[in-house]
Protein backbone atom coordinates (compact mmCIF):
# COMPACT_ATOMS: atom_id res chain seq x y z
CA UNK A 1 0.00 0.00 0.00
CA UNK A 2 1.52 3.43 -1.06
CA UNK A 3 0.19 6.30 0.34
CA UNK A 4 1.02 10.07 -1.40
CA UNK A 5 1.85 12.75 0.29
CA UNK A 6 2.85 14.74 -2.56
CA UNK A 7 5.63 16.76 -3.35
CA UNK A 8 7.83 14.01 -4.24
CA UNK A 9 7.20 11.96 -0.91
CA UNK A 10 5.68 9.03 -0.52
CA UNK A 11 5.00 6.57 2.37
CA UNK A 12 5.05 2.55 1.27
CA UNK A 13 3.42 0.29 3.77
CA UNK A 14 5.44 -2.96 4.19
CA UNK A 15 5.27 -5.98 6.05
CA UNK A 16 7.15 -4.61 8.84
CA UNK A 17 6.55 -1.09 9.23
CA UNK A 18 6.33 1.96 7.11
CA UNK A 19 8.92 3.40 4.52
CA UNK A 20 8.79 6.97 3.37
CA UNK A 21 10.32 7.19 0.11
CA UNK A 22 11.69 10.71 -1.53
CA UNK A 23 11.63 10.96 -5.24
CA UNK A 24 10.24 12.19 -8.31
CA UNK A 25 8.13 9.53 -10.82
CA UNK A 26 10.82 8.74 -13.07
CA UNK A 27 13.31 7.54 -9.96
CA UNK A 28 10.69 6.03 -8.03
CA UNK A 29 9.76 4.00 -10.79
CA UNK A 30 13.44 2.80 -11.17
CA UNK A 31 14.11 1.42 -7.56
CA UNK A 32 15.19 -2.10 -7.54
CA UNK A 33 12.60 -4.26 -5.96
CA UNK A 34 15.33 -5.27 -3.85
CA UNK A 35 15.72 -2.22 -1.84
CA UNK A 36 11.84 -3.10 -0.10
CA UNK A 37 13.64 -6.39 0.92
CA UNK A 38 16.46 -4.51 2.56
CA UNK A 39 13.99 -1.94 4.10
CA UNK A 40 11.26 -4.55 5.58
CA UNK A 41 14.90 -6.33 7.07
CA UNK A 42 15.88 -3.18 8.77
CA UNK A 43 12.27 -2.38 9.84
CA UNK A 44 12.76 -5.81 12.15
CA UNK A 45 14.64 -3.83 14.69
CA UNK A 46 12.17 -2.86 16.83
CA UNK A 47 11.36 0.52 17.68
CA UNK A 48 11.78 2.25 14.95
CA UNK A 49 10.91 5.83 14.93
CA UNK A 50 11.43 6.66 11.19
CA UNK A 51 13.08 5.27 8.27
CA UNK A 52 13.45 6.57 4.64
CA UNK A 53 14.77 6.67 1.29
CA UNK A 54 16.46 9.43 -0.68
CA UNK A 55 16.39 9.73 -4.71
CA UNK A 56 20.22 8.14 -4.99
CA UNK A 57 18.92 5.05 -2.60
CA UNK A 58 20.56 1.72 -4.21
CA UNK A 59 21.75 -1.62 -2.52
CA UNK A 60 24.18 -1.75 0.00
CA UNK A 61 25.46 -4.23 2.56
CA UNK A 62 22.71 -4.74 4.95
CA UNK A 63 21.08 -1.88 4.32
CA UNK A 64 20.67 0.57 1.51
CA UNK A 65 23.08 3.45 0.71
CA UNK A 66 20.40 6.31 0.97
CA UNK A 67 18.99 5.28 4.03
CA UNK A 68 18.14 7.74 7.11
CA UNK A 69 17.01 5.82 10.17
CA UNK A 70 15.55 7.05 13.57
CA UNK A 71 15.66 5.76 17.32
CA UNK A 72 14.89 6.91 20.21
CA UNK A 73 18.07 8.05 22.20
CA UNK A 74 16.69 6.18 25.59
CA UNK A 75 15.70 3.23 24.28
CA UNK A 76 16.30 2.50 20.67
CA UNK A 77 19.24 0.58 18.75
CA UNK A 78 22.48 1.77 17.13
CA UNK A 79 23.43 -0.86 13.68
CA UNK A 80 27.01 -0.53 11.81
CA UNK A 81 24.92 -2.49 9.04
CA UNK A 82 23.36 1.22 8.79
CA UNK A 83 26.28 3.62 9.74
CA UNK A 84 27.91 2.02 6.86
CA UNK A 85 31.32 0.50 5.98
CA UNK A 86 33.61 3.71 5.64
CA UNK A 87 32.32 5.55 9.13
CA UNK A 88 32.67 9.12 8.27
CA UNK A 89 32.81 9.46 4.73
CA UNK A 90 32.04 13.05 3.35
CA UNK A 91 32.42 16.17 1.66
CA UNK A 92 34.38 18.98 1.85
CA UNK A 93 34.69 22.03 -0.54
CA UNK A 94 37.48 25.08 -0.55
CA UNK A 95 37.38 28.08 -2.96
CA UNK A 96 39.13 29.69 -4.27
CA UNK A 97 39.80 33.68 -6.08
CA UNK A 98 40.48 31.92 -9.72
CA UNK A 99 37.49 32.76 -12.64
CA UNK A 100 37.01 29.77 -14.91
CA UNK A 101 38.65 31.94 -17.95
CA UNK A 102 41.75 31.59 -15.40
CA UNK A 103 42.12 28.05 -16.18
CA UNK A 104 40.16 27.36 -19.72
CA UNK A 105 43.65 26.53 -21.29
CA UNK A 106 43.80 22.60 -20.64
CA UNK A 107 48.01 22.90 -20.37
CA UNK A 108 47.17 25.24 -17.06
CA UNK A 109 44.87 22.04 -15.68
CA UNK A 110 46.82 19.63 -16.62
CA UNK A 111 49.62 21.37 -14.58
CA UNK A 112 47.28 21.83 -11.72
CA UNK A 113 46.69 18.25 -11.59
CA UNK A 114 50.45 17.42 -11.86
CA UNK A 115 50.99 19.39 -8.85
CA UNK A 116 48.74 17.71 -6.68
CA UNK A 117 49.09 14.40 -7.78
CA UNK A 118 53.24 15.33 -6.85
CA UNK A 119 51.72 16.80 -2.97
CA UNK A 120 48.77 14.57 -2.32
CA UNK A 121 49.12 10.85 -2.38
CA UNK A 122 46.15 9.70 -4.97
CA UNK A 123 47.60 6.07 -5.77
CA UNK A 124 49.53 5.69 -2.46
CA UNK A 125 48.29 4.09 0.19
CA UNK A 126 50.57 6.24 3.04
CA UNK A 127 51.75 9.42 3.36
CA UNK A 128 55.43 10.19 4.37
CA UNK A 129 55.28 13.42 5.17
CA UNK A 130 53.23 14.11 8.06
CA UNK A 131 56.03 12.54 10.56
CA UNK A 132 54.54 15.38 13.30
CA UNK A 133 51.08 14.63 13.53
CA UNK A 134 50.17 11.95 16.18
CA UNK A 135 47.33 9.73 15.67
CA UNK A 136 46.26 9.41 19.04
CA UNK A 137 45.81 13.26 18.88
CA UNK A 138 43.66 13.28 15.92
CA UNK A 139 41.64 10.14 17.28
CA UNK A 140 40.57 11.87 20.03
CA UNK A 141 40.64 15.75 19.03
CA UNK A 142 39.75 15.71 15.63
CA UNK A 143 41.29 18.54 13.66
CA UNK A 144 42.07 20.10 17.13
CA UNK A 145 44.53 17.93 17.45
CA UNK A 146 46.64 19.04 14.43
CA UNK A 147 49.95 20.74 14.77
CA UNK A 148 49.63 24.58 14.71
CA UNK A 149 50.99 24.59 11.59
CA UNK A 150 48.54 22.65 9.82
CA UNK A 151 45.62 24.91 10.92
CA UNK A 152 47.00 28.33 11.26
CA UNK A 153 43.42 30.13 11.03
CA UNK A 154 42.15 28.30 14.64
CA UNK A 155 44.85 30.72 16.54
CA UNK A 156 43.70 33.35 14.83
CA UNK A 157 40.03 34.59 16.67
CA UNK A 158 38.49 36.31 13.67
CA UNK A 159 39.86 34.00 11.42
CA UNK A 160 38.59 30.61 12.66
CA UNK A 161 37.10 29.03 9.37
CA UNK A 162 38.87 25.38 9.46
CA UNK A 163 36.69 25.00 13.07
CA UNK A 164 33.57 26.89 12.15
CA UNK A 165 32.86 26.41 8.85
CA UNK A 166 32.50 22.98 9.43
CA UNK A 167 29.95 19.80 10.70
CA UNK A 168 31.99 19.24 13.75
CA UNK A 169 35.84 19.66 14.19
CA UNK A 170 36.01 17.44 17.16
CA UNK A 171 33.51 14.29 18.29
CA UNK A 172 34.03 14.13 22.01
CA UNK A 173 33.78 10.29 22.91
CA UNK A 174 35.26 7.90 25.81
CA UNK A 175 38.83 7.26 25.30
CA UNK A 176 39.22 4.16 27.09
CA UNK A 177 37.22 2.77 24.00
CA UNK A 178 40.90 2.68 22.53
CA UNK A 179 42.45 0.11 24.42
CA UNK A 180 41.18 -2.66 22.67
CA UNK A 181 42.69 -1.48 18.98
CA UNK A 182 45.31 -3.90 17.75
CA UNK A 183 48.87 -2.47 17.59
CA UNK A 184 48.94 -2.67 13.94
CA UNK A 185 45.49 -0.62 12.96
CA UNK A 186 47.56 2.05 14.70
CA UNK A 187 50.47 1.30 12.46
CA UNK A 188 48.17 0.97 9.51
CA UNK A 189 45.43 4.06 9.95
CA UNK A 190 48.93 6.27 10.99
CA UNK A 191 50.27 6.25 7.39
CA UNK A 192 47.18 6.80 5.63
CA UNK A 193 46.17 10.88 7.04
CA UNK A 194 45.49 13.09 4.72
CA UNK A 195 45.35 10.20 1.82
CA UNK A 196 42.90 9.95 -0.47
CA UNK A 197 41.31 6.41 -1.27
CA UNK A 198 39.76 4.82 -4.19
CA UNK A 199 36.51 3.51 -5.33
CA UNK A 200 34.24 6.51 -5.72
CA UNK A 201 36.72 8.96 -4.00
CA UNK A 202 37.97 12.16 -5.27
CA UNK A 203 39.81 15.81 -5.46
CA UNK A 204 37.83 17.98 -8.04
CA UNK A 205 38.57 20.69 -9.41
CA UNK A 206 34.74 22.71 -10.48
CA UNK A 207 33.66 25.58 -11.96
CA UNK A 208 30.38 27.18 -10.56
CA UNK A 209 27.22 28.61 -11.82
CA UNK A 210 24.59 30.70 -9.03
CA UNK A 211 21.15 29.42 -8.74
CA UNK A 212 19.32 32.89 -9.61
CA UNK A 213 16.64 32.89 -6.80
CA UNK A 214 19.77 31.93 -4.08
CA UNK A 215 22.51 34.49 -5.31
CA UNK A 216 22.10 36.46 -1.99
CA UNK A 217 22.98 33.32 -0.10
CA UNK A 218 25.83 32.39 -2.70
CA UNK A 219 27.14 35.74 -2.56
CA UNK A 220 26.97 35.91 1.73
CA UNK A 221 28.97 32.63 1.30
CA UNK A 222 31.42 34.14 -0.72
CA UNK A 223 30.80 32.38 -3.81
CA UNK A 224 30.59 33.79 -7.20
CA UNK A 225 29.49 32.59 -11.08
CA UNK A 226 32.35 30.91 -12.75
CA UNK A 227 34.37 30.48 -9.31
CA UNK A 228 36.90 27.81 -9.35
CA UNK A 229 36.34 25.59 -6.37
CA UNK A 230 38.16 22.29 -4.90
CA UNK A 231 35.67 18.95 -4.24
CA UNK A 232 37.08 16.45 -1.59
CA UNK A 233 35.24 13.33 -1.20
CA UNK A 234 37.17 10.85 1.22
CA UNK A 235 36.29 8.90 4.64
CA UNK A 236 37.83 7.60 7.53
CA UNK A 237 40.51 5.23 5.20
CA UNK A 238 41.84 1.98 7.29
CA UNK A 239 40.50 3.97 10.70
CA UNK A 240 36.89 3.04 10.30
CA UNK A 241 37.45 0.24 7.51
CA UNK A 242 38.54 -2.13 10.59
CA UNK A 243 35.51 -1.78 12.48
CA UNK A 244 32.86 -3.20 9.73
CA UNK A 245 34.06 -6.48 10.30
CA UNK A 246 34.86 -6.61 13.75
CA UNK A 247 32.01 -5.30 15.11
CA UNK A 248 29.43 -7.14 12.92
CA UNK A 249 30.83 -10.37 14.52
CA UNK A 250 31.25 -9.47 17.38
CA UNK A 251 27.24 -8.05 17.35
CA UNK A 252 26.22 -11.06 15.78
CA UNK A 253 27.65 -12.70 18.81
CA UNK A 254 25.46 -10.91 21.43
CA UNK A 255 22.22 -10.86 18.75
CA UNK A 256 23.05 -14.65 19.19
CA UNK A 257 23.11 -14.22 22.83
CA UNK A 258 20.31 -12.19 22.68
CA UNK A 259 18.17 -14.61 21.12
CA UNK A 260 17.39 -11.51 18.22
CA UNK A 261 17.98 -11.86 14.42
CA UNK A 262 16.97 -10.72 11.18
CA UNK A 263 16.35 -12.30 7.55
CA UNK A 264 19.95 -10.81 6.71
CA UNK A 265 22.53 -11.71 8.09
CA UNK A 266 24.70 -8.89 7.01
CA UNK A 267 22.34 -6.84 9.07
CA UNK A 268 23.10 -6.30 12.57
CA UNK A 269 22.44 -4.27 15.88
CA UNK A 270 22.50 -3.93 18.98
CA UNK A 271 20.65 -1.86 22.01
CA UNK A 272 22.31 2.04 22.31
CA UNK A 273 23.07 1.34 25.90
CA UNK A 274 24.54 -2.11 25.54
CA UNK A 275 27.75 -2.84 26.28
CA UNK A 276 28.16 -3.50 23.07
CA UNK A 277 26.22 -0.10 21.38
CA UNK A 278 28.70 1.72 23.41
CA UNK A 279 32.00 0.51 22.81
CA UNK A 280 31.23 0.97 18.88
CA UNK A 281 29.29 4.23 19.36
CA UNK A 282 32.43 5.49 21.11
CA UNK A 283 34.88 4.22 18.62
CA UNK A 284 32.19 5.01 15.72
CA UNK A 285 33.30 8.54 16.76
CA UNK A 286 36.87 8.10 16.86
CA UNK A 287 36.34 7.43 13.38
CA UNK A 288 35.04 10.63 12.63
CA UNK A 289 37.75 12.70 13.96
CA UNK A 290 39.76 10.68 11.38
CA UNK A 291 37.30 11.19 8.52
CA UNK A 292 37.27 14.82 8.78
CA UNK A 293 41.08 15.05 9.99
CA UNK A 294 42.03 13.27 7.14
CA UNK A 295 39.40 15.63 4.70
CA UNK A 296 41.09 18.72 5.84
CA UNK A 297 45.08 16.95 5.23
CA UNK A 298 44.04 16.06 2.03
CA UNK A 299 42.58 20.14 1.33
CA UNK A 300 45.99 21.00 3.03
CA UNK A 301 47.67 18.83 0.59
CA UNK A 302 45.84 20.48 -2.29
CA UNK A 303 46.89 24.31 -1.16
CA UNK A 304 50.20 23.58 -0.75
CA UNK A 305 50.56 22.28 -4.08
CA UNK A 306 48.30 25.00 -6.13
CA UNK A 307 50.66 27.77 -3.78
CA UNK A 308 53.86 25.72 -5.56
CA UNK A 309 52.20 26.41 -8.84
CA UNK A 310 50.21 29.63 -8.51
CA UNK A 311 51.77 31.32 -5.94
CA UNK A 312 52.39 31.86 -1.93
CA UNK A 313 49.18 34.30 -2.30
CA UNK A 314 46.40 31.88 -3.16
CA UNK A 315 44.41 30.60 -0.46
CA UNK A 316 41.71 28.24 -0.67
CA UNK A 317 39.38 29.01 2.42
CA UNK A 318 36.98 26.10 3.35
CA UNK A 319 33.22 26.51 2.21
CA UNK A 320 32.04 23.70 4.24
CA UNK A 321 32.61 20.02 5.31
CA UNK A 322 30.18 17.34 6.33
CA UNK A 323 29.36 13.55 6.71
CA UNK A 324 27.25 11.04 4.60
CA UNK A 325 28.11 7.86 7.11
CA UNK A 326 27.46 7.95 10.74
CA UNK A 327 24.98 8.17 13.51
CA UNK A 328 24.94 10.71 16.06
CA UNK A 329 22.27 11.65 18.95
CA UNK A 330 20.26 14.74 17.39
CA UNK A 331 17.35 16.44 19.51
CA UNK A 332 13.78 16.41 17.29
CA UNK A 333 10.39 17.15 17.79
CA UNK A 334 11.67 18.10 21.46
CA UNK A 335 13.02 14.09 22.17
CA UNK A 336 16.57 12.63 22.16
CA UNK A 337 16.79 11.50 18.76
CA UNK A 338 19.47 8.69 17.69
CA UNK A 339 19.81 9.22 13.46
CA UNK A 340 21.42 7.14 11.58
CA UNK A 341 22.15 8.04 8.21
CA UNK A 342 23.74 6.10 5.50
CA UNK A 343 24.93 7.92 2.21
CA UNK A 344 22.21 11.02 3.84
CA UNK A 345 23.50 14.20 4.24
CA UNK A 346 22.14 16.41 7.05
CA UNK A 347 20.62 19.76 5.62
CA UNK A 348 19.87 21.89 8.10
CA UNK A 349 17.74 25.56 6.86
CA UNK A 350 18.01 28.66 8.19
CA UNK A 351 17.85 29.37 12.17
CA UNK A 352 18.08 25.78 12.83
CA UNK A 353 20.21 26.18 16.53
CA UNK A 354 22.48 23.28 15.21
CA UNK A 355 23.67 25.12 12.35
CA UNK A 356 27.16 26.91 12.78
CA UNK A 357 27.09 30.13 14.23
CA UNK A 358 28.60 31.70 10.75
CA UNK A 359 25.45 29.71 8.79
CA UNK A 360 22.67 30.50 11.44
CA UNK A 361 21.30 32.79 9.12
CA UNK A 362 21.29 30.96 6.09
CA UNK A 363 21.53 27.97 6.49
CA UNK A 364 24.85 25.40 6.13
CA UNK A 365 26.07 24.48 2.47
CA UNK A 366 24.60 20.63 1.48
CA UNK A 367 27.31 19.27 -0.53
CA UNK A 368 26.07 17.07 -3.09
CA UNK A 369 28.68 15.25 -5.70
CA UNK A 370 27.39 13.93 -9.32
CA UNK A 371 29.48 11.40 -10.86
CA UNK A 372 32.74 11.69 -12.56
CA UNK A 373 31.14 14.05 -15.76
CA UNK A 374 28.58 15.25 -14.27
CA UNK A 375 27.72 18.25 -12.20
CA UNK A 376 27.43 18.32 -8.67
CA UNK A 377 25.64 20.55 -6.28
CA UNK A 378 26.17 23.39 -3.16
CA UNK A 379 22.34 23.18 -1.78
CA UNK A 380 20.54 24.74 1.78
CA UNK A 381 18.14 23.20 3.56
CA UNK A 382 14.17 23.98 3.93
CA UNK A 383 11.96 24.01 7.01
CA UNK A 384 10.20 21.25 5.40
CA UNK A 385 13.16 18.86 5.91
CA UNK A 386 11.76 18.29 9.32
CA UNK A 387 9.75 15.48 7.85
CA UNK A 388 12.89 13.69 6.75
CA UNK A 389 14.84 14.70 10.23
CA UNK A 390 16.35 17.35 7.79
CA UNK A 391 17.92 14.23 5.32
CA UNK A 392 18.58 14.67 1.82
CA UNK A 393 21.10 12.55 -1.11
CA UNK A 394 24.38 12.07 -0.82
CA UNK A 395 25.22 11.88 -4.26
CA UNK A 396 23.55 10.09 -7.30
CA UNK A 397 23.50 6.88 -6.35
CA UNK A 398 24.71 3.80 -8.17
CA UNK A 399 22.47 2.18 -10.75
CA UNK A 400 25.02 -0.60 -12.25
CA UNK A 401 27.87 -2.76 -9.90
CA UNK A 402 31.62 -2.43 -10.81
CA UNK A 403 31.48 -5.50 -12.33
CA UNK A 404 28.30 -4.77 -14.60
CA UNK A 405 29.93 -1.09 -15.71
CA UNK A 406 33.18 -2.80 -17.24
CA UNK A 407 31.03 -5.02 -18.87
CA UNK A 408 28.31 -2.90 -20.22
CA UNK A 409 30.18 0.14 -20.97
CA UNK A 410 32.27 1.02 -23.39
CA UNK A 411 35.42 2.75 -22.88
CA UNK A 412 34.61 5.26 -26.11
CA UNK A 413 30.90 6.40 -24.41
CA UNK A 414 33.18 7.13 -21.49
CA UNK A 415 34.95 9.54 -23.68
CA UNK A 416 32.26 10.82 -24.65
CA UNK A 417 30.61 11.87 -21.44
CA UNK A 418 34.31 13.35 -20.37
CA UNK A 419 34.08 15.32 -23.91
CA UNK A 420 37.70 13.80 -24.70
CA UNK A 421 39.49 15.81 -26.93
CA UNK A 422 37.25 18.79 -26.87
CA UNK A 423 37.86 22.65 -24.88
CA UNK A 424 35.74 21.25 -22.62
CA UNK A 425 37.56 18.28 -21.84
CA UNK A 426 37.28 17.08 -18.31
CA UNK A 427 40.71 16.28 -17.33
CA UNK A 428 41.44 12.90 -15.37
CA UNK A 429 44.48 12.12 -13.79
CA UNK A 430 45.17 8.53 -14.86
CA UNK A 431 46.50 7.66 -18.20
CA UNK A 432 43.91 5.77 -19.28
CA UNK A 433 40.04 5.86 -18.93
CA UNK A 434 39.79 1.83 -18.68
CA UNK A 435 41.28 2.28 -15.45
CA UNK A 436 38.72 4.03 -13.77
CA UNK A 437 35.56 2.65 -16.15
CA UNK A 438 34.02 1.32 -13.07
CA UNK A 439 33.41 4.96 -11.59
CA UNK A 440 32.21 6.68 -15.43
CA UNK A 441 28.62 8.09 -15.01
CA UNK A 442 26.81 5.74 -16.65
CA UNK A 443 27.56 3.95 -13.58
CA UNK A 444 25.38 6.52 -11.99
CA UNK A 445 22.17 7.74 -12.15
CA UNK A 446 21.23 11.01 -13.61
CA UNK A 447 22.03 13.40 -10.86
CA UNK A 448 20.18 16.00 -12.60
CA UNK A 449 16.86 13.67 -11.26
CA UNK A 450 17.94 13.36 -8.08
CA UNK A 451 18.43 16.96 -7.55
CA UNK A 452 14.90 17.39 -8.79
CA UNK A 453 13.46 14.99 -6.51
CA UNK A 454 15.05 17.07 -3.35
CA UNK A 455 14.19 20.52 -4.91
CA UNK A 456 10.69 18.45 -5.06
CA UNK A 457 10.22 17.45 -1.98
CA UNK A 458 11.08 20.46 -0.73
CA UNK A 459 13.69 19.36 1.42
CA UNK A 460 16.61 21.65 0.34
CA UNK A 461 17.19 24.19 -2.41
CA UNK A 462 20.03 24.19 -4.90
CA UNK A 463 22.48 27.62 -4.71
CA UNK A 464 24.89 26.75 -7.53
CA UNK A 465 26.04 24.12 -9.55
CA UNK A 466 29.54 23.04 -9.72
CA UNK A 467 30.55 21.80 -13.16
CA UNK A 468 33.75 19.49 -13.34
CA UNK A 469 36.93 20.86 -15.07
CA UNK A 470 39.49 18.18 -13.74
CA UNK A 471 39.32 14.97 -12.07
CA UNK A 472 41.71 13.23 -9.57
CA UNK A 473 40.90 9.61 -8.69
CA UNK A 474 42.72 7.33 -6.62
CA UNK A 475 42.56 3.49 -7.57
């Protein structure tokens, strides 16, 4: 039973409890029959408070990437299955003072990708250079506990933009939560800071166009038409990788002991004040002072190499940077909320008293990648995103598997879509487009739709799109 809302929302009644589904006809129409399945599965855990779909929703490892789902904070459940594998993962964006015109000559983008590829390690799996930073510090501080050096602007009092102009610079969590780590994930997560990652990972370089109705906003941001900004999409690397499976065993051990279960087995939980919701709630948040540790590293990375190129005088001041994997304890409707979300990303409109002080009045920036070809999106949130606990995409979601891309796309459309050989060439770091065919957009869905089905729903508002001019992908 489906019952419309309207505006692009729609609630489907399943055998376990009720789904509320975001999209326009077109992408409604196109979800998998398989992502019900996954949704009655998850609807098992009792208690639920909320659960939904956004427009990019697709299959994922017990439970769909797209998901937001809602507990409450006193008694409900906390589930890695629907924090997702890489804890943390997000976006970041920097701008910059360079005009597309600045860079239309392909030799200057090549050489801007040269330069980071030379600062940043994009194929490397460690970094060498960061011999002064100490993991521990980061672990438990965040970005506050970076060097001076690495965030000069945070000693600086009317200057503060790498602390304020982001999600959170620090998740405060219990530290004795990081006695169990084995030696060597300390060893291995230490080498990978300020690294980049493969799979659908990047550093973009984008050139922006103002949504007309938003330019006030755009402009209060300090954004402008034809801006040159930096994308970062990375996560919490090796740091939050080891907890997937190590704490879905050890869950399905006390779900065992329990005497609790779903239909799928990848999909497990546990009670928020277990003994077992806590330890990985607590280290579920170490993770995330990685993730956006490591987000900022890489955006230091990217500076230092553009200043080698450019010049000591450009700057690349952070726009925003938030999460797409995680779970935090959020007050709504005046209750203790405990929100997962799972490739969601929180959009919080104007006033909203968890908004940064410098985006009270407007709003915080919803970051919003296409695929590799496409545009992707700077977007606010709307009052109206209460009915989603302020949720929207986090990208366009996949619509064909690795496997299925290499097999059903050729390597000449791919060329195509990147305008190969054209002004408007999007540049790619690798030497080769077979090497990153798996990540093309035709892997994707049309982002454009997506959008639409936000804008829609009226759940957030686009203020510019950001059109790709160079690519840098890791493998």
């Amino acid at each position: 039973m489906i019952k419309e809302h309207g505006n692009n929302h729609r609630e489907l009644e399943l055998t376990q409890g009720n789904l509320h589904v975001f999209a326009n006809d077109e992408v409604f129409q196109s979800l998998d029959d398989k992502v019900y399945t996954m949704a009655d599965n998850n609807l098992t855990i009792p208690r639920s408070v909320h659960m939904s779909y956004t427009p990019d929703a697709h299959v994922g490892i017990g439970t769909c990437i797209g998901t937001t789902a809602v507990w409450m904070q006193k008694d409900g459940f906390v589930s890695p299955s629907i924090v997702g594998s890489d804890i943390g993962c997000g976006m970041r964006v920097h701008m910059t003072s360079l005009h597309h015109e600045d860079v239309r000559d392909k030799r200057i983008r090549r050489a801007m990708i040269d330069a980071i590829e030379k600062d940043v390690p994009i194929h490397e799996k460690s970094h060498s250079a960061y011999k002064d930073i100490w993991l521990e510090d980061i672990i438990k501080e965040g970005i506050r506990g970076l060097p001076r050096h690495y965030v000069p602007d945070s000693y600086t009092p009317t200057k503060t933009r790498s602390l304020t102009h982001i999600e959170n610079a620090t998740f405060t969590f219990d530290h004795d939560a990081l006695a169990d780590i084995p030696e060597k994930m300390w060893k291995r997560a230490w080498g990978q800071l300020g690294t980049l990652g493969g799979g659908n990972h990047f550093i973009e370089l984008q050139r922006i166009e103002i949504a007309e109705d938003k330019r006030e906003i755009a402009e209060s941001w300090g954004l402008f038409d034809g801006q040159i900004i930096v994308m970062i999409h990375s996560g919490s690397r090796a740091w939050g990788g080891m907890m997937g499976p190590r704490y879905t065993k050890e869950f399905k051990g006390a779900m065992y002991k329990w005497g609790i279960g779903t239909p799928d087995p990848n999909l497990v939980f546990a009670p928020i004040q277990s003994e077992e919701g806590q330890r990985y709630i607590n280290l579920m948040y170490s993770a995330l002072n990685f993730a956006v540790t490591n987000r900022h590293m890489l955006a230091y990375g990217v500076e230092q190499a553009l200043q080698g190129l450019l010049g000591k005088d450009f700057k690349m001041p952070v726009l925003y940077d938030l999460m797409h994997n995680y779970a935090l304890k959020e007050p709504h409707h005046n209750k203790a909320m405990f929100v997962h979300r799972k490739g969601t990303t929180r959009a919080l409109p104007k006033g909203h008293f968890l908004n940064p002080d410098s985006y009270k009045k407007t709003g915080h920036p919803a970051l919003i990648p296409g695929s590799m070809g496409t545009a992707s999106y700077i977007m606010v949130g709307e009052k109206e995103g209460v009915k989603n606990y302020y949720s929207i995409c986090h990208g366009a979601g996949r619509v064909r598997s690795r496997r299925a891309t290499k097999e059903q796309v050729s390597v000449d459309s791919f060329s195509q879509a990147m305008r190969v050989g054209s002004d408007e060439e999007i540049l790619v770091n690798h030497r080769t487009l077979e090497t990153i065919l798996d990540e093309c957009p035709q892997a994707y869905k049309d982002v454009d739709q997506v959008i639409d089905s936000v804008v829609g729903a009226k759940l957030a508002s686009v203020v510019a799109i950001c059109k790709p001019i160079a690519v840098l992908k890791g493998r």
